[in-house]
Protein backbone atom coordinates (compact mmCIF):
# COMPACT_ATOMS: atom_id res chain seq x y z
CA UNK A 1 0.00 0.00 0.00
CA UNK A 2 1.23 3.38 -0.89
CA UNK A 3 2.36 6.28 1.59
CA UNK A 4 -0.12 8.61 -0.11
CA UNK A 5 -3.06 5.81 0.02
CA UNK A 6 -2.70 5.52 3.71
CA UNK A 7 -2.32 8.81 4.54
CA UNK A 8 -5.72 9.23 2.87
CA UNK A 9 -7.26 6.09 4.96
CA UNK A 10 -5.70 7.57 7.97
CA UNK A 11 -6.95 11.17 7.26
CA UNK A 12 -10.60 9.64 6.62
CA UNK A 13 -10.65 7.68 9.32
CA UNK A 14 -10.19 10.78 11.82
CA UNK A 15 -12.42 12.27 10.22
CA UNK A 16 -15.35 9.62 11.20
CA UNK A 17 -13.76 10.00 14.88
CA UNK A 18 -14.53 13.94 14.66
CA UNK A 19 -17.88 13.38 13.90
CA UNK A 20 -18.10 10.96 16.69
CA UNK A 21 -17.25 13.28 19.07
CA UNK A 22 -19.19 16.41 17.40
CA UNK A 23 -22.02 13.87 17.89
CA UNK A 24 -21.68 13.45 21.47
CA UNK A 25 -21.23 16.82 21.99
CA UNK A 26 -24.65 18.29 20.24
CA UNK A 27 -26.79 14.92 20.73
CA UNK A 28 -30.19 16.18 21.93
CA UNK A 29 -30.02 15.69 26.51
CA UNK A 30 -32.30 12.54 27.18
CA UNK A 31 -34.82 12.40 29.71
CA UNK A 32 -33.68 9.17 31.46
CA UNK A 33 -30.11 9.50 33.10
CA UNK A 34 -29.86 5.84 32.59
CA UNK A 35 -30.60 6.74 29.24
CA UNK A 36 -27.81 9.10 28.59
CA UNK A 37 -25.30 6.60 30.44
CA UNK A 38 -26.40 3.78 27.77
CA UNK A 39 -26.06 6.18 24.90
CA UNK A 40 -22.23 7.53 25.54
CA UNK A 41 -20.95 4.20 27.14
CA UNK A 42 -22.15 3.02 23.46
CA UNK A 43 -20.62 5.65 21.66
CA UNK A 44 -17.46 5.73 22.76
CA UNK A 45 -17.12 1.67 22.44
CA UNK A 46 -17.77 2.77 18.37
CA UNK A 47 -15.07 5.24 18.45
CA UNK A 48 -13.19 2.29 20.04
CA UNK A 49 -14.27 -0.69 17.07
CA UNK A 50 -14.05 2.28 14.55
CA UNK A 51 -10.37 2.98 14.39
CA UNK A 52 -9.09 -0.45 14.59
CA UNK A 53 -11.36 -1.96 12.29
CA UNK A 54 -10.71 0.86 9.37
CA UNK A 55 -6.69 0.44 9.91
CA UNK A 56 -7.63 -3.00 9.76
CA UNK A 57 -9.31 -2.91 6.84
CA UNK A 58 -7.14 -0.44 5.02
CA UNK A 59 -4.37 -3.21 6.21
CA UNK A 60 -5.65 -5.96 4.35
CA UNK A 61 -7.10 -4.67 1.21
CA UNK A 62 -5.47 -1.66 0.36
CA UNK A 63 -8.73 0.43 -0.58
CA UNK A 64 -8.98 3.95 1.67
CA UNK A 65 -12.78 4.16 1.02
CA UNK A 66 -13.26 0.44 2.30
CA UNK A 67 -11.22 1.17 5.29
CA UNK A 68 -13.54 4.06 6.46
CA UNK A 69 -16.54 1.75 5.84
CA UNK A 70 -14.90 -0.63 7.93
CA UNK A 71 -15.17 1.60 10.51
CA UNK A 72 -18.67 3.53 9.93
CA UNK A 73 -19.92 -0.67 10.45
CA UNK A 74 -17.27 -0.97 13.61
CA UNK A 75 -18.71 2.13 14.82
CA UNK A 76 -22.33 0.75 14.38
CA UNK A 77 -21.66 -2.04 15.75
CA UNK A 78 -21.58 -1.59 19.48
CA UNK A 79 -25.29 0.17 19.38
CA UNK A 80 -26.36 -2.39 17.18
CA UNK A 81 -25.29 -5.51 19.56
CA UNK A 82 -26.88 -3.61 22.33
CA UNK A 83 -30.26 -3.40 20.47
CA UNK A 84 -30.07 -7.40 19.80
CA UNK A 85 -30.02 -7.71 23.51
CA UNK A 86 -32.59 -5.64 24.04
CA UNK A 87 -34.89 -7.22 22.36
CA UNK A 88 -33.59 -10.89 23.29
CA UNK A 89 -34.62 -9.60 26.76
CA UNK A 90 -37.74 -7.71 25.90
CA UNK A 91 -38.82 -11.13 24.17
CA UNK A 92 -37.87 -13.23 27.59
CA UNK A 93 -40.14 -10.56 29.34
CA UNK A 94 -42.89 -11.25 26.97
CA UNK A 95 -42.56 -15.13 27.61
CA UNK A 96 -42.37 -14.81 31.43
CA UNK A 97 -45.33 -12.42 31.86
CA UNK A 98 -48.06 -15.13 31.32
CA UNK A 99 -46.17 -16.96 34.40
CA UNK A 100 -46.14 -13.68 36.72
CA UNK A 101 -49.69 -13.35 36.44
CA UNK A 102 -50.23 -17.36 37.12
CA UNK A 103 -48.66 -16.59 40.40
CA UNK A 104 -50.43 -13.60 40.81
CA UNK A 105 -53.85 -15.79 40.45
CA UNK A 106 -52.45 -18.55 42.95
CA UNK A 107 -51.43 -16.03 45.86
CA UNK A 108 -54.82 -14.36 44.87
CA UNK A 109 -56.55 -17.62 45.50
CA UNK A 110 -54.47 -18.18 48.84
CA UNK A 111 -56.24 -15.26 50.53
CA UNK A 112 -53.33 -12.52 49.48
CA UNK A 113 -54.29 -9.28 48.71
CA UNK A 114 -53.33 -8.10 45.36
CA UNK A 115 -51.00 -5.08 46.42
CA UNK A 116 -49.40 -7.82 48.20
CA UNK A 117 -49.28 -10.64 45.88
CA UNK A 118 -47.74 -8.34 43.38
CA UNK A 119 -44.94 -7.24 45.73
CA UNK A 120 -44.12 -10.55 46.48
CA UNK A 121 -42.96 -11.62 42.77
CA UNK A 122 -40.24 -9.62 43.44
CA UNK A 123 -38.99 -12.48 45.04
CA UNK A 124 -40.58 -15.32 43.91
CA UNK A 125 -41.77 -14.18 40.22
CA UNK A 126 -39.90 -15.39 36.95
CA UNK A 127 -36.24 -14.12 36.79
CA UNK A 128 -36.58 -12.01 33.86
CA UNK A 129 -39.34 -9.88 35.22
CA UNK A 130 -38.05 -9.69 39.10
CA UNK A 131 -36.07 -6.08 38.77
CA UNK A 132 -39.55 -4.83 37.22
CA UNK A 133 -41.22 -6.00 40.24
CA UNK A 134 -38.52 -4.70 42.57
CA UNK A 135 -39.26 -0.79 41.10
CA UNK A 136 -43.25 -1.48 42.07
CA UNK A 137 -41.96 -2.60 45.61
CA UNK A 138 -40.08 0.26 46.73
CA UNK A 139 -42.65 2.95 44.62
CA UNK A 140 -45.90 0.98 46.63
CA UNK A 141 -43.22 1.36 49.53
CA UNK A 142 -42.99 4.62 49.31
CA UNK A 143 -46.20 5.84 48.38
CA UNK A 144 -48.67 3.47 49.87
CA UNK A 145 -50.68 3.75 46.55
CA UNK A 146 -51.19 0.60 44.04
CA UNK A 147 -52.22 2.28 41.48
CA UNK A 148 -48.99 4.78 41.93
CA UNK A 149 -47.11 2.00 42.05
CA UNK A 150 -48.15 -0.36 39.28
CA UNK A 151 -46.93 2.75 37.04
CA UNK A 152 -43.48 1.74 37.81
CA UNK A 153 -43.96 -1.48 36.14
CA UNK A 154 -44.05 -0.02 32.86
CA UNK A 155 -40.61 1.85 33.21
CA UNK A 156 -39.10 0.26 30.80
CA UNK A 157 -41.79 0.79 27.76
CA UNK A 158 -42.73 -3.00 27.63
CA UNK A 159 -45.90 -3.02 25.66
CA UNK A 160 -46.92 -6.35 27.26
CA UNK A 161 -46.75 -4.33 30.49
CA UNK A 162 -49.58 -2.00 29.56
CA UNK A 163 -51.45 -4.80 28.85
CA UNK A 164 -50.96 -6.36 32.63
CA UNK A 165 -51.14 -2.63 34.10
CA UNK A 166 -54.59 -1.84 32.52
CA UNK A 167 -55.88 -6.10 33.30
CA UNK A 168 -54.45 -5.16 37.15
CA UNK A 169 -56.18 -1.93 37.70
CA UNK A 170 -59.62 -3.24 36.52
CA UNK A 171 -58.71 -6.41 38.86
CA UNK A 172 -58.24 -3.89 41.73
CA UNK A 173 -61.79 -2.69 41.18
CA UNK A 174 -63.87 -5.26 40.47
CA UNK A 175 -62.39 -7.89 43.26
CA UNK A 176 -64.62 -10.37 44.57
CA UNK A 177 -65.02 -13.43 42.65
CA UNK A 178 -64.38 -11.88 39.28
CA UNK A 179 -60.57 -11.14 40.39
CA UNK A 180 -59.62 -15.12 39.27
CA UNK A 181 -61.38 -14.60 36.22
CA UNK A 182 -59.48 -11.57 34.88
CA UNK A 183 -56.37 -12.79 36.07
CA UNK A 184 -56.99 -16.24 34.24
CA UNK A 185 -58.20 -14.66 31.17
CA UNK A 186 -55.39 -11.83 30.98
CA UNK A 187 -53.04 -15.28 31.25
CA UNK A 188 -54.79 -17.41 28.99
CA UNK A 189 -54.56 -14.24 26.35
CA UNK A 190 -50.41 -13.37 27.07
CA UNK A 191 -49.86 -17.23 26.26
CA UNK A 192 -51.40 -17.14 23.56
CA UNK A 193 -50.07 -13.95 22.18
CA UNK A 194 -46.11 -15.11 22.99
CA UNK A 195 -47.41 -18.66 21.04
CA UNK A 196 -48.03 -16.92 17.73
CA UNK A 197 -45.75 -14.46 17.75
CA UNK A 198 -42.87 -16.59 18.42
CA UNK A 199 -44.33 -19.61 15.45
CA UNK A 200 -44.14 -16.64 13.32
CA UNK A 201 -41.03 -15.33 13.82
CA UNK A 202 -39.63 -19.07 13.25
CA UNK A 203 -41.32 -19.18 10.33
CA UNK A 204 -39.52 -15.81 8.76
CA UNK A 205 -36.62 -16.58 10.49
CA UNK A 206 -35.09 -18.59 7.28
CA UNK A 207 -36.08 -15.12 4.89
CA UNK A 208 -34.27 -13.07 7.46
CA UNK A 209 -30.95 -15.38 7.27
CA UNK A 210 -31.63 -14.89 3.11
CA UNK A 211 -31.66 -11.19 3.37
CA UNK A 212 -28.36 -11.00 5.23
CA UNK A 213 -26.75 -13.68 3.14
CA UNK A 214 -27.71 -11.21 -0.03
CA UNK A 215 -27.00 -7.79 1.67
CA UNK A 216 -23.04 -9.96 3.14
CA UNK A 217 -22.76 -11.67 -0.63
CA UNK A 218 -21.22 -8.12 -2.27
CA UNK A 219 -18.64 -7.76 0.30
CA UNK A 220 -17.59 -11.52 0.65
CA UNK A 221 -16.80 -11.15 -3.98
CA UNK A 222 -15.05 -7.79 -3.30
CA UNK A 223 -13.14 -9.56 -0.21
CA UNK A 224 -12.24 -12.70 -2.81
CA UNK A 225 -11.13 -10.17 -5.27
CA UNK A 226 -9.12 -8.52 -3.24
CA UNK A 227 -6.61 -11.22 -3.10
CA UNK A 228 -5.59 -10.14 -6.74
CA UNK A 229 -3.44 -7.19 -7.07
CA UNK A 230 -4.62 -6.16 -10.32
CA UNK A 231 -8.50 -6.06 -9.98
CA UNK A 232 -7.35 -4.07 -6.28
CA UNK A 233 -6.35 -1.55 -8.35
CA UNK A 234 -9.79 -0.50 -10.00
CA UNK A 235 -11.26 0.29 -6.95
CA UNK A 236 -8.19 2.68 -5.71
CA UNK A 237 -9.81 5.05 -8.64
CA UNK A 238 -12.22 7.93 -7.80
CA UNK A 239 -15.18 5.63 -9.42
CA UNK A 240 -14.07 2.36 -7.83
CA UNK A 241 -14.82 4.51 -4.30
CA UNK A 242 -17.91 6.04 -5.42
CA UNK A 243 -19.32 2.63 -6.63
CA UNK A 244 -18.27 0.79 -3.37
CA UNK A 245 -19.78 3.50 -1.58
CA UNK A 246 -23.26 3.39 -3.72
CA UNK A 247 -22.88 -0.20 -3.17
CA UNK A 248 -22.67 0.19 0.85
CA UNK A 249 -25.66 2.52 0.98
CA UNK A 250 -28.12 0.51 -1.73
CA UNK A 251 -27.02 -2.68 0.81
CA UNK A 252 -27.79 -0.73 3.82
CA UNK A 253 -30.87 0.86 2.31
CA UNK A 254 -31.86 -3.03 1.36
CA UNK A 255 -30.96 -3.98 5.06
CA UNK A 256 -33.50 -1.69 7.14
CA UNK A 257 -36.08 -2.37 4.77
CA UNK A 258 -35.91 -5.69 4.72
CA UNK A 259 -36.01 -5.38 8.48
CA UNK A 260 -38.62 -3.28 8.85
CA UNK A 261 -40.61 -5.49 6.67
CA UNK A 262 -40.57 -8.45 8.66
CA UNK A 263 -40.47 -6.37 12.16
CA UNK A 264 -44.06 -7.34 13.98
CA UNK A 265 -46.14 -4.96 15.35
CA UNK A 266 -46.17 -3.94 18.76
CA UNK A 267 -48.55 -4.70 20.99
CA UNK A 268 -51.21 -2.64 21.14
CA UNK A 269 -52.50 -3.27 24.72
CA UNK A 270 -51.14 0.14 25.96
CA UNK A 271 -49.46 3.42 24.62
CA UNK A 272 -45.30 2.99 24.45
């Protein structure tokens, strides 16, 4: 690689670290500390992947422009690994609800009050939903109001949550005899909710592998081709950069849409 080529990789490359920083500097203030923790401690693990993975890049093939796309995607990468988890966990919420209220119905059943019953899965409820549970103990705590407190369930934006807020405040009025029966029924519907939703994300599960296969198949040629000096060369040119970068945005473009094609709806139990 020539001294001029890198210098141009290099210069590029701290160029996507300015922005970086320009971004965390006029990024609009969040409402939720936690929020604005998440959001930087994610940023600056990009500016972290970013450099590496362009020199990296840069390193191997010999192309500037493909070094600072290496590191826009090593940048994006830190954000996007946190949103998988997110909603890994957000989909072990949705599966562990329809348990939380079965308990809920059995201490019900065993003479405990509601307020109380609801407290007590912060001890005893599934695992994944326990730290919800937790907030509603120290806000009912606090407060001395249930219907104060079951607001701190929904913290987090879970839309399954709305669903079990709304079912738990009518429970609260009605009480008597009829408390079972909404508690059974508001089960009986969660179950069945998390049953289709996760047949039908098995079921597009095989398109979704397909769409990343096609959107990866571009770079895994240009990666093969770069193991031959001569075809290297076309895409050190002016319009070898341009058309690898139309290439990256068209696959990008092709990426999110094919995403938010197959992304389900929310639930629509309760406002996010």
């Amino acid at each position: 690689m020539t001294g001029p080529a890198l210098g141009v990789a290099l210069g590029l490359l701290g160029g996507v670290g300015m922005l970086l920083v320009l971004d965390a500097l006029t990024r609009p203030r969040m409402p939720s500390p936690a929020r604005r923790r998440t959001s930087r401690r994610l940023l600056l693990r990009g500016a972290a992947f970013a450099v590496p993975s362009g020199v990296l890049a840069v390193v191997l093939t010999g192309i500037p422009v493909v070094g600072v796309l290496a590191a826009a995607v090593g940048a994006a990468a830190p954000r996007w690994w946190h949103g998988r988890g997110d909603r890994r966990r957000q989909q072990e919420r949705m599966l562990a609800w329809p348990d939380a209220v079965d308990d809920l119905r059995s201490e019900v059943r065993a003479g405990v009050g509601l307020p109380e019953a609801v407290a007590a899965l912060a001890r005893s409820g599934p695992s994944a939903l326990r730290t919800t549970f937790s907030g509603f103990l120290a806000e009912y705590r606090a407060t001395g109001s249930f219907r104060d407190a079951l607001g701190s369930l929904n913290r987090s934006s879970d839309p399954v949550a709305d669903r079990v807020v709304a079912a738990l405040t009518v429970a609260r009025d009605v009480g008597g005899t009829e408390l079972g029966t909404v508690l059974a029924t508001l089960s009986t519907l969660l179950r069945e909710d998390a049953r289709i939703r996760a047949e039908i994300l098995a079921r597009q599960s095989w398109t979704v592998t397909a769409g990343r296969l096609a959107v990866a198949a571009p770079w895994l040629t240009l990666a093969v081709m770069c193991t031959r000096p001569g075809t290297v060369g076309a895409y050190r040119t002016p319009t070898g950069a341009l058309l690898l970068v139309g290439v990256a945005l068209t696959s990008l473009a092709a990426y999110r849409l094919m995403a938010r094609a197959g992304r389900l709806p929310e639930d629509a139990g309760g406002p996010r």
